[in-house]
PDB file of N, CA and C in Angstrom:
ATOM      1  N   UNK A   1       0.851  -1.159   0.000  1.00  0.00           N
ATOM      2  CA  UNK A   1       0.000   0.000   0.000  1.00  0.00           C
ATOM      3  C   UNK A   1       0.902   1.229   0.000  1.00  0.00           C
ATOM      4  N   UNK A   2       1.222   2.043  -1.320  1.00  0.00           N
ATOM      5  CA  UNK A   2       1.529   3.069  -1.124  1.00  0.00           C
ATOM      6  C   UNK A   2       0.768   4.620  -0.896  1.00  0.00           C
ATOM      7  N   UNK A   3      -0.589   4.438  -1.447  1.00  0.00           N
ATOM      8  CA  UNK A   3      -1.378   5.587  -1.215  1.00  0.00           C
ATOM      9  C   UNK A   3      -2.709   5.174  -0.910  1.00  0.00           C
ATOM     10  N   UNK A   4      -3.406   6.002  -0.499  1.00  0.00           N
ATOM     11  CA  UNK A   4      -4.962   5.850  -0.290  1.00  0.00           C
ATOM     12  C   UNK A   4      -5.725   7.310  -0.630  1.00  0.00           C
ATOM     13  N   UNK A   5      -6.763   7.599  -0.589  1.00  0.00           N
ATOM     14  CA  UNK A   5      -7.781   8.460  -0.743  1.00  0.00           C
ATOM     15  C   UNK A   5      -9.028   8.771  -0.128  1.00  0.00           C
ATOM     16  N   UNK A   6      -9.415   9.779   0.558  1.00  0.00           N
ATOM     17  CA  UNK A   6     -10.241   9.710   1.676  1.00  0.00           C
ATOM     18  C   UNK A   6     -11.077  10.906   1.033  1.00  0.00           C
ATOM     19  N   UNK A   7     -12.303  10.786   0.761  1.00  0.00           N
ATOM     20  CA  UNK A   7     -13.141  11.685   0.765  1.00  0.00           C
ATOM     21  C   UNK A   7     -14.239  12.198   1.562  1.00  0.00           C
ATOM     22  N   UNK A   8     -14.669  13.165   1.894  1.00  0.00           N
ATOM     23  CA  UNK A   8     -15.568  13.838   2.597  1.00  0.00           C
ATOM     24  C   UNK A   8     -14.699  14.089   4.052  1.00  0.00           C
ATOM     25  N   UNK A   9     -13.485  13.777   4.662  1.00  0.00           N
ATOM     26  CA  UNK A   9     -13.255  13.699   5.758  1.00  0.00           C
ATOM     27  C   UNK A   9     -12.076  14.476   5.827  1.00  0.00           C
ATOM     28  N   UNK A  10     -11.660  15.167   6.838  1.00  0.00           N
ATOM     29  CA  UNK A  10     -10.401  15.840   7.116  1.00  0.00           C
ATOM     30  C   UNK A  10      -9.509  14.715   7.492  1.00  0.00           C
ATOM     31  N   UNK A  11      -8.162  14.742   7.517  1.00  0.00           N
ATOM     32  CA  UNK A  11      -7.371  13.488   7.614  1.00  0.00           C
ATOM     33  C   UNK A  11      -7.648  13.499   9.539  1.00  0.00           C
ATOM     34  N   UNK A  12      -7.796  14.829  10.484  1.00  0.00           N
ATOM     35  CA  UNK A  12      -8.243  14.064  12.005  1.00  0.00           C
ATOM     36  C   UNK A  12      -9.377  13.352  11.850  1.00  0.00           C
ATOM     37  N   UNK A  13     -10.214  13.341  11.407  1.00  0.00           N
ATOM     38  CA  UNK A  13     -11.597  12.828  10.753  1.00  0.00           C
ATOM     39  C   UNK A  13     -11.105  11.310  10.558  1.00  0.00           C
ATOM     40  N   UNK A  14     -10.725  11.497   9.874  1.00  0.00           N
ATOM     41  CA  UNK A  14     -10.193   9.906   9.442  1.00  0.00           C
ATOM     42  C   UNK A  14      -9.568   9.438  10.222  1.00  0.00           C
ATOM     43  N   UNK A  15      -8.312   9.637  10.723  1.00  0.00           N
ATOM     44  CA  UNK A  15      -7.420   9.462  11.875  1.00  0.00           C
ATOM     45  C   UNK A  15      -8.486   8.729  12.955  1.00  0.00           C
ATOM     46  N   UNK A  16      -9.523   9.346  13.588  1.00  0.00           N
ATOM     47  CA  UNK A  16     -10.639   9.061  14.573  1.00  0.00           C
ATOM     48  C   UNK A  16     -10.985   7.791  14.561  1.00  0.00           C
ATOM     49  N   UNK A  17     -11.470   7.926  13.254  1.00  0.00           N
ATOM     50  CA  UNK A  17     -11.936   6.444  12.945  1.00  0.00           C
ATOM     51  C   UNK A  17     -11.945   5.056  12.719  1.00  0.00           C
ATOM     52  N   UNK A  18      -9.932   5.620  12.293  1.00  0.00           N
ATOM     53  CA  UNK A  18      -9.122   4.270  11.803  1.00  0.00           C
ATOM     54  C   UNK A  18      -9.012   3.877  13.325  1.00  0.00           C
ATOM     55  N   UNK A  19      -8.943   4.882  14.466  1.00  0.00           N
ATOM     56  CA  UNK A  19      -8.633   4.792  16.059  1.00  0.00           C
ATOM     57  C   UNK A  19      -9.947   3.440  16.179  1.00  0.00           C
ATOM     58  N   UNK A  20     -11.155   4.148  16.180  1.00  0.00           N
ATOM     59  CA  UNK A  20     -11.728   3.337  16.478  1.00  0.00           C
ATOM     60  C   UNK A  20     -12.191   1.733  16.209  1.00  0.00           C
ATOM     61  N   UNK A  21     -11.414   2.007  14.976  1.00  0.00           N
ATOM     62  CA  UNK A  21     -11.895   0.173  14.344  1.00  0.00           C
ATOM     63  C   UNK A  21     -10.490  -0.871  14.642  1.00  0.00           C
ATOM     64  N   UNK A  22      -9.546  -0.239  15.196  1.00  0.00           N
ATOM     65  CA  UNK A  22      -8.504  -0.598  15.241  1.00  0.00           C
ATOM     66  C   UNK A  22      -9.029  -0.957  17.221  1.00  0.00           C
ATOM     67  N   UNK A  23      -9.719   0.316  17.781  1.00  0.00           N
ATOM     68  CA  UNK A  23      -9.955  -0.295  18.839  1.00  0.00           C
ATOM     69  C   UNK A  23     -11.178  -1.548  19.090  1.00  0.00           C
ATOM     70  N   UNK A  24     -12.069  -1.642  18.006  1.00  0.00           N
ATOM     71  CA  UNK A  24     -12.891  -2.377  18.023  1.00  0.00           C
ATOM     72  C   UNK A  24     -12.217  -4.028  17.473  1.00  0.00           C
ATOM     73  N   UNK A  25     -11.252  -3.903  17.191  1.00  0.00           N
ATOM     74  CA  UNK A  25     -10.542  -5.160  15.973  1.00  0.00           C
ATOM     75  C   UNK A  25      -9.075  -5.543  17.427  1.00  0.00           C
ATOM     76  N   UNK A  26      -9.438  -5.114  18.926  1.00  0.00           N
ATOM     77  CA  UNK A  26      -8.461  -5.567  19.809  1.00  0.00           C
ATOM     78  C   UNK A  26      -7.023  -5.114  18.753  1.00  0.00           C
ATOM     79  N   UNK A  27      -6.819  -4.157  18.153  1.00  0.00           N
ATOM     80  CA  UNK A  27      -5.534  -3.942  17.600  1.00  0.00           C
ATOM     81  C   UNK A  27      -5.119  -2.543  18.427  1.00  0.00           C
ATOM     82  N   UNK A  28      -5.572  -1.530  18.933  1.00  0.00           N
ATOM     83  CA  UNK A  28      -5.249  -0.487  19.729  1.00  0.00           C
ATOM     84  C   UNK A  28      -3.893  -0.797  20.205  1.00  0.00           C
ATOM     85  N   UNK A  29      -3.944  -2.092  21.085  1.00  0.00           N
ATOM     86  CA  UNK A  29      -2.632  -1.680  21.899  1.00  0.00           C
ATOM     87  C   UNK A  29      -1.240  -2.568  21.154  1.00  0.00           C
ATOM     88  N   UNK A  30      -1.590  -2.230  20.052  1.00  0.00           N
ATOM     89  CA  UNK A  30      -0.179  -2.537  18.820  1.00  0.00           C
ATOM     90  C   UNK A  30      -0.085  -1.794  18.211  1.00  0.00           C
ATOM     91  N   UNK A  31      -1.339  -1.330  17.790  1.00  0.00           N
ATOM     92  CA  UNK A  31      -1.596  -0.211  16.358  1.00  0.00           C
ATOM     93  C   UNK A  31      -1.538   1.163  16.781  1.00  0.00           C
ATOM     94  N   UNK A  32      -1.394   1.733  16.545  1.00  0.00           N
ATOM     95  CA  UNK A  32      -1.628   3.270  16.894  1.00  0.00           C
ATOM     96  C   UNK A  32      -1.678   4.073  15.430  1.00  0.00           C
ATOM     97  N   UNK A  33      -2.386   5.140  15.358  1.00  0.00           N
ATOM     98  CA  UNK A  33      -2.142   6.175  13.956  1.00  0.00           C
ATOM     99  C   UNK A  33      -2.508   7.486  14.707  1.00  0.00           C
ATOM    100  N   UNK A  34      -1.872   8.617  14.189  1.00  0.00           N
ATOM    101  CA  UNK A  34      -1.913   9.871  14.624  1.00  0.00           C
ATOM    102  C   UNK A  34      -1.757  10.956  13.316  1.00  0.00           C
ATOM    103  N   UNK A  35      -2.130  11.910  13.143  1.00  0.00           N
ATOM    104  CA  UNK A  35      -1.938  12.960  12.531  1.00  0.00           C
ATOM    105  C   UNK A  35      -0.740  13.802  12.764  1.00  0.00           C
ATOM    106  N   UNK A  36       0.288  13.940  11.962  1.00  0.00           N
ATOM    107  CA  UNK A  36       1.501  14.623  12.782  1.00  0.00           C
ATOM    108  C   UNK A  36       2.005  15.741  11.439  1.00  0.00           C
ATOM    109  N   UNK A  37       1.659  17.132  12.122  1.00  0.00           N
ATOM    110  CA  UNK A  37       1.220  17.934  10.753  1.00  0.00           C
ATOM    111  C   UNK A  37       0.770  17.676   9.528  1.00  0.00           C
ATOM    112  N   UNK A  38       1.344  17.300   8.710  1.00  0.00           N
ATOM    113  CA  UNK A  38       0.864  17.354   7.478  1.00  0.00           C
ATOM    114  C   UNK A  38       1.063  15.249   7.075  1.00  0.00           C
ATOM    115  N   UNK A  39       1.222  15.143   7.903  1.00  0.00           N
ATOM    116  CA  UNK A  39       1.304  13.359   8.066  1.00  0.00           C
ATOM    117  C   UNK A  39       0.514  12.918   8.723  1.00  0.00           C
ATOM    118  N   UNK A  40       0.080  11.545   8.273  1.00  0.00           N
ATOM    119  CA  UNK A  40      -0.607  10.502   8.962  1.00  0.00           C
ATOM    120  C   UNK A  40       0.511   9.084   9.403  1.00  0.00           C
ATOM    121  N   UNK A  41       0.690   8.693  10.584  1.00  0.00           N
ATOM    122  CA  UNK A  41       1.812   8.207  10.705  1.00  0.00           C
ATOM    123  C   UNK A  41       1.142   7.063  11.951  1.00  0.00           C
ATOM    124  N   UNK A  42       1.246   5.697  10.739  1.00  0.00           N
ATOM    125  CA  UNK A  42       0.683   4.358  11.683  1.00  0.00           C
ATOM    126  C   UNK A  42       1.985   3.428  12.674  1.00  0.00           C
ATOM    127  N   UNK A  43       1.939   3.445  13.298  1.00  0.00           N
ATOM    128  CA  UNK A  43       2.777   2.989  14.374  1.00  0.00           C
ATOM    129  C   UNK A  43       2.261   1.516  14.900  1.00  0.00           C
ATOM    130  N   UNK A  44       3.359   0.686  14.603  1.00  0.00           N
ATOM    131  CA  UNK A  44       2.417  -1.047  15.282  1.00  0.00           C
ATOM    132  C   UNK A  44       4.090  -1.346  16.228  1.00  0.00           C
ATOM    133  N   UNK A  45       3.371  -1.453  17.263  1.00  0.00           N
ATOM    134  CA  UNK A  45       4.320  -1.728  18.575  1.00  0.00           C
ATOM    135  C   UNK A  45       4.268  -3.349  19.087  1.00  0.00           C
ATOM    136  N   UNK A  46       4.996  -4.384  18.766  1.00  0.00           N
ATOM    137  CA  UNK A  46       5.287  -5.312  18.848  1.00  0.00           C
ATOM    138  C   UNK A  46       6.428  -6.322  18.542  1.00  0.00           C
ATOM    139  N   UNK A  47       7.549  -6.937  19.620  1.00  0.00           N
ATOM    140  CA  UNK A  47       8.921  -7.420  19.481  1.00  0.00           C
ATOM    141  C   UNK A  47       9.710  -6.392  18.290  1.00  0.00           C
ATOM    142  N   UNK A  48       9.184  -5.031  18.786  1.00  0.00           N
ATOM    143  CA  UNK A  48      10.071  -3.947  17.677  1.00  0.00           C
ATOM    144  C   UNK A  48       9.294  -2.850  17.134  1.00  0.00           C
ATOM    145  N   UNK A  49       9.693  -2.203  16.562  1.00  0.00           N
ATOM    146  CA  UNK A  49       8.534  -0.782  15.981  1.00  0.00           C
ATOM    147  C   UNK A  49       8.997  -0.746  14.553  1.00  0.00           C
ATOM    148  N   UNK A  50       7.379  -0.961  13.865  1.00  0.00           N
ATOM    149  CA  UNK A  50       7.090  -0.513  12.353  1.00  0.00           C
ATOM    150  C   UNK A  50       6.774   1.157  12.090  1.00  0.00           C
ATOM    151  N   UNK A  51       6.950   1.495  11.171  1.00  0.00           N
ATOM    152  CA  UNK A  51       6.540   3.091  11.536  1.00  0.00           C
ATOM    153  C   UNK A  51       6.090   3.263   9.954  1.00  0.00           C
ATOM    154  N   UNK A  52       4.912   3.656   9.442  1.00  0.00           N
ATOM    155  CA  UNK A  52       4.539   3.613   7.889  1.00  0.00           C
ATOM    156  C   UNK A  52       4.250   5.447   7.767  1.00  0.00           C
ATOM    157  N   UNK A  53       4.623   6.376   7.138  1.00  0.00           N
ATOM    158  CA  UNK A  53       4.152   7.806   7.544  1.00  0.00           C
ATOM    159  C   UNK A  53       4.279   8.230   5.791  1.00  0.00           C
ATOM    160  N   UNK A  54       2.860   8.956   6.011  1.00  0.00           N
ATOM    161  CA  UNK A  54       1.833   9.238   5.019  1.00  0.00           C
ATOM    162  C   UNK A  54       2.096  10.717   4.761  1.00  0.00           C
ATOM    163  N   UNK A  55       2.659  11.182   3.739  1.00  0.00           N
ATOM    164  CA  UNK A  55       2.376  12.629   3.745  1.00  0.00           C
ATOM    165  C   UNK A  55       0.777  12.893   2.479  1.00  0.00           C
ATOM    166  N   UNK A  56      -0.120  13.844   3.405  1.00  0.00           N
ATOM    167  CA  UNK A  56      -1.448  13.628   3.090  1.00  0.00           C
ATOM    168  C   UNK A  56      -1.568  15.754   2.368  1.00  0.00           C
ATOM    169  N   UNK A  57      -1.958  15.603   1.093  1.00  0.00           N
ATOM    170  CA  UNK A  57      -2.365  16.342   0.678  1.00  0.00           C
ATOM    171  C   UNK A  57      -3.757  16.860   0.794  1.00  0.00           C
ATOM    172  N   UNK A  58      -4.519  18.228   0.572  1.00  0.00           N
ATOM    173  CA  UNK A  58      -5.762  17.737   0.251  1.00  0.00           C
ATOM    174  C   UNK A  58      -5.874  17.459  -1.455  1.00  0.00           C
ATOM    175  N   UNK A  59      -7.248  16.947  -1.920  1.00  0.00           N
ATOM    176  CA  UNK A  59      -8.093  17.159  -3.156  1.00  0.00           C
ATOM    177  C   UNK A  59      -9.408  17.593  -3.053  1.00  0.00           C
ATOM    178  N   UNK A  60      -9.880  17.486  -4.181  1.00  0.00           N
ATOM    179  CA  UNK A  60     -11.333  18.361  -4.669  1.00  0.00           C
ATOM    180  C   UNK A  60     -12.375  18.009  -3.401  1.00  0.00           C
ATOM    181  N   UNK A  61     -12.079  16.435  -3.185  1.00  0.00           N
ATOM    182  CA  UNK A  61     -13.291  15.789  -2.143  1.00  0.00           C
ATOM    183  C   UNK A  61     -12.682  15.216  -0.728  1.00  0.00           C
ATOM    184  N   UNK A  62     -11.265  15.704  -0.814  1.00  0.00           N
ATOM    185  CA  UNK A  62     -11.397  15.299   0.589  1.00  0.00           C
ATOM    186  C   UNK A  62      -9.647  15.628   1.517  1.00  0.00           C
ATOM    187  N   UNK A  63      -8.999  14.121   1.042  1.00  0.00           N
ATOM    188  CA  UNK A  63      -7.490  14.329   0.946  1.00  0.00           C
ATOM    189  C   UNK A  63      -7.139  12.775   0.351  1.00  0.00           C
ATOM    190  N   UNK A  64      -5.329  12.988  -0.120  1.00  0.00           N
ATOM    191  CA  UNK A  64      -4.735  11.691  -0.581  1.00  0.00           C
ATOM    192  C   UNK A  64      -3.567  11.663   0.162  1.00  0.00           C
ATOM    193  N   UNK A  65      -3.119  10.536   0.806  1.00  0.00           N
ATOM    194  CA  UNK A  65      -2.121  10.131   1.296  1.00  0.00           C
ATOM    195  C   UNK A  65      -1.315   9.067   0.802  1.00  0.00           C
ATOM    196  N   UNK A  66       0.257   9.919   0.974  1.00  0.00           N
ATOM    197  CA  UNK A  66       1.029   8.839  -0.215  1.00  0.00           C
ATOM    198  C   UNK A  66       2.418   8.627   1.038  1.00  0.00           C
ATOM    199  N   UNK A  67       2.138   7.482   0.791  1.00  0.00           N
ATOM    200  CA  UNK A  67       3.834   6.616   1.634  1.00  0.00           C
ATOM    201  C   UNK A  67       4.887   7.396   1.967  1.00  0.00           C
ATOM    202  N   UNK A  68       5.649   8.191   2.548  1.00  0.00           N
ATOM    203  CA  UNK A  68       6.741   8.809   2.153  1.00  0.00           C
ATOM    204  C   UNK A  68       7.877   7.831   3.032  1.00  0.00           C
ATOM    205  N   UNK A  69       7.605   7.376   4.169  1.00  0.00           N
ATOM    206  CA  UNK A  69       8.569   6.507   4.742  1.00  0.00           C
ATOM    207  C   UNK A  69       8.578   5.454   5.019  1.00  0.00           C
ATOM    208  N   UNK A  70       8.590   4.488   5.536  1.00  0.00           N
ATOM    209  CA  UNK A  70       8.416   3.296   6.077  1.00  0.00           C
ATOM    210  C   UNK A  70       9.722   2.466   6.620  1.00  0.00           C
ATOM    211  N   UNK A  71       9.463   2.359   8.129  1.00  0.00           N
ATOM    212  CA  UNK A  71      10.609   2.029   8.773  1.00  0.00           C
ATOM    213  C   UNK A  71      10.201   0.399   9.173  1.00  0.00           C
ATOM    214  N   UNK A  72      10.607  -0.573   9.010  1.00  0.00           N
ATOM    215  CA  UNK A  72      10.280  -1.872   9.527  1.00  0.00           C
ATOM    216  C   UNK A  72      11.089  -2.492  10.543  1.00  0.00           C
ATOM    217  N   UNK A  73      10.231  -2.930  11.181  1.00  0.00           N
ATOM    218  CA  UNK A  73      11.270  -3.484  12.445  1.00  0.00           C
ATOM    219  C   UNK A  73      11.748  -5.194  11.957  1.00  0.00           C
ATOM    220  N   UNK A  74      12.948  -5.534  12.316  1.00  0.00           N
ATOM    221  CA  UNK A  74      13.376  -6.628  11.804  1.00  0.00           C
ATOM    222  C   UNK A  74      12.843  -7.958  12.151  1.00  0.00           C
ATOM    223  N   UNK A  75      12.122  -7.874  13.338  1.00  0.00           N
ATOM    224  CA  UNK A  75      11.227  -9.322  13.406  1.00  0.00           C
ATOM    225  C   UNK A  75      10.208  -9.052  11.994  1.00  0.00           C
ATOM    226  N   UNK A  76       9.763  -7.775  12.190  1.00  0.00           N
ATOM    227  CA  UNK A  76       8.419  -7.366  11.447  1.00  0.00           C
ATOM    228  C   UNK A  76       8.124  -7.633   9.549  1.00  0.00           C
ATOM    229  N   UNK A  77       9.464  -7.981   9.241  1.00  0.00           N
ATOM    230  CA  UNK A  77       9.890  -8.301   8.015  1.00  0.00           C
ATOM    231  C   UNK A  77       9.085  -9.275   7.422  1.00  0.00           C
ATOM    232  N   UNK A  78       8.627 -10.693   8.222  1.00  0.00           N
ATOM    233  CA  UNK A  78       8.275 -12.307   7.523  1.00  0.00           C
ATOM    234  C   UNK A  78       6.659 -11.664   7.718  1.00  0.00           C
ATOM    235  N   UNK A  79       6.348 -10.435   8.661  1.00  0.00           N
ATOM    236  CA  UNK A  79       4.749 -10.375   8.341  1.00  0.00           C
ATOM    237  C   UNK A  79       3.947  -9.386   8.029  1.00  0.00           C
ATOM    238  N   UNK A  80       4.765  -8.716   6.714  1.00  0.00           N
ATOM    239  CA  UNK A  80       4.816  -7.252   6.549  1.00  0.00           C
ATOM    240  C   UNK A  80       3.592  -7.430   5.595  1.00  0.00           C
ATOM    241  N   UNK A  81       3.543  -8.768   4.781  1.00  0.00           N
ATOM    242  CA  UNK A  81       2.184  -8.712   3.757  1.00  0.00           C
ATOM    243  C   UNK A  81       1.085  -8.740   4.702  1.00  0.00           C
ATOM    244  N   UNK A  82       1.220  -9.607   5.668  1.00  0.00           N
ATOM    245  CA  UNK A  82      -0.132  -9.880   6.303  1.00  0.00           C
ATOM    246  C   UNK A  82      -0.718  -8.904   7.247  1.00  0.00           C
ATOM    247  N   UNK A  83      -0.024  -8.018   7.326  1.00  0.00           N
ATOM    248  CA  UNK A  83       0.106  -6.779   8.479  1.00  0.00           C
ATOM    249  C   UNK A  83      -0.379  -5.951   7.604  1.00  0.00           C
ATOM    250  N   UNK A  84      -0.110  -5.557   6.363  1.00  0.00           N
ATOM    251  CA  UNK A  84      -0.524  -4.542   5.012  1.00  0.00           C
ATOM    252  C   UNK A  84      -2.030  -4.903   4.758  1.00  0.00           C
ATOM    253  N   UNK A  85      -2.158  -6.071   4.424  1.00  0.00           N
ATOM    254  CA  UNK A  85      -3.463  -6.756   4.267  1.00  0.00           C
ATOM    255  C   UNK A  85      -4.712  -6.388   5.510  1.00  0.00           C
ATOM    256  N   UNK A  86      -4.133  -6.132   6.516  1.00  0.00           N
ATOM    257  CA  UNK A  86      -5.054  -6.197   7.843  1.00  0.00           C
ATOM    258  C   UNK A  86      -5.387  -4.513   7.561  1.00  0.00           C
ATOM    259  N   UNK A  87      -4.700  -3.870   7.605  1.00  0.00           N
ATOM    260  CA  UNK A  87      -4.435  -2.685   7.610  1.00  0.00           C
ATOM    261  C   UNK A  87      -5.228  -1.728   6.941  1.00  0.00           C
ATOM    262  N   UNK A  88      -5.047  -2.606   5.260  1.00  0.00           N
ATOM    263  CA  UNK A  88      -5.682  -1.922   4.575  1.00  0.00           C
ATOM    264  C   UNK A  88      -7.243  -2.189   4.302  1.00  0.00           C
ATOM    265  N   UNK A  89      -7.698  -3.360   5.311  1.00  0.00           N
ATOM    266  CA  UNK A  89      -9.344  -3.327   5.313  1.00  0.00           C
ATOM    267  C   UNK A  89      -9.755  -2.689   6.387  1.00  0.00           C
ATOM    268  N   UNK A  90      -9.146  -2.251   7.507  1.00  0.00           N
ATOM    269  CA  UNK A  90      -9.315  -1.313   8.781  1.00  0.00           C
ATOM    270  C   UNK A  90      -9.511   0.228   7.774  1.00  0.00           C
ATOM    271  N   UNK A  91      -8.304   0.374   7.227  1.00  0.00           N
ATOM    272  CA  UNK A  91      -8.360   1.936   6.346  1.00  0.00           C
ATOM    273  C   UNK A  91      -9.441   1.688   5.206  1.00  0.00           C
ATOM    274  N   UNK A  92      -9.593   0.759   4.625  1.00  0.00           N
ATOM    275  CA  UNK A  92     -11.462   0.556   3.782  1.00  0.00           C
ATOM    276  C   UNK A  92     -12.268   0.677   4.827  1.00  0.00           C
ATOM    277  N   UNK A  93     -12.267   0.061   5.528  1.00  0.00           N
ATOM    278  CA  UNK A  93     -13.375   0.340   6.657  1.00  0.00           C
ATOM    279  C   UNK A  93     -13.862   1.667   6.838  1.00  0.00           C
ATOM    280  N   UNK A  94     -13.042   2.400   7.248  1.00  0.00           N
ATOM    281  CA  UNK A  94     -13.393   3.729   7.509  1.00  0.00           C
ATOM    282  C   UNK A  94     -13.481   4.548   6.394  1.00  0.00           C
ATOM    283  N   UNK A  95     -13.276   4.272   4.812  1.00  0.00           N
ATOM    284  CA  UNK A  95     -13.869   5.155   4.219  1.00  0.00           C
ATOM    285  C   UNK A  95     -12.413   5.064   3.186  1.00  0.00           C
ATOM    286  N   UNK A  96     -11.070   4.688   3.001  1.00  0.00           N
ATOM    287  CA  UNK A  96     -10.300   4.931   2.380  1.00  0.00           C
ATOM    288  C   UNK A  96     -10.043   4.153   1.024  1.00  0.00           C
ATOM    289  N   UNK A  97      -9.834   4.498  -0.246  1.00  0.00           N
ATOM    290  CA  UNK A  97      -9.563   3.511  -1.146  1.00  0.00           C
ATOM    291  C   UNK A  97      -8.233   3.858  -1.044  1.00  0.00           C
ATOM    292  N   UNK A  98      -7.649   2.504  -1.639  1.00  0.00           N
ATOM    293  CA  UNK A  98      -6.342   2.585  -2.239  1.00  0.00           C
ATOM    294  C   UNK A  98      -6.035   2.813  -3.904  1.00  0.00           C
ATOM    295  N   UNK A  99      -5.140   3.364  -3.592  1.00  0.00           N
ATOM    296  CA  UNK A  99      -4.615   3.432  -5.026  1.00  0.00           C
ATOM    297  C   UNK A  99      -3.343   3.763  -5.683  1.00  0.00           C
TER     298      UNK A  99
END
């Protein structure tokens, strides 16, 4: 997943929400995402720290966020697809396509 697209929502807007399905999906106390100026920056805390950070523009309907970093922690390597995969139906969930 390098970008996504969020319409109708401000990226705290979104941010809120990914909070909440992440707290509803028992992922909270691994997952974390925050708004950090002009970034959206997902944080998964487990035997090491992943760090994925989004620099988020707006557009016409909403905003787009595109990959700019991604730090992986070295256990985190053998489950980086399946961790992407989880991730990115939490961020559908709340309203985001990829693209």
């Amino acid at each position: 997943m390098h970008s996504f697209e969020v319409t109708e929502k401000t990226p705290e807007d979104f941010v809120a929400g990914v909070n909440r399905s992440l707290e509803e999906h028992g992922l909270a106390s691994y997952v974390s995402v925050v708004v950090d100026g002009e970034d959206i920056v997902a944080r998964i805390q487990w035997m090491g720290t992943t760090k994925l950070r989004f620099r988020t523009r707006p557009n016409d309907e909403g905003f787009r966020a595109d990959l700019q970093r991604q730090q992986v922690a070295p256990l985190h390597g053998a489950f980086q697809q399946s961790f992407e995969e989880r991730f990115e139906n939490v961020l559908a969930k709340v309203g985001a396509k990829l693209v």
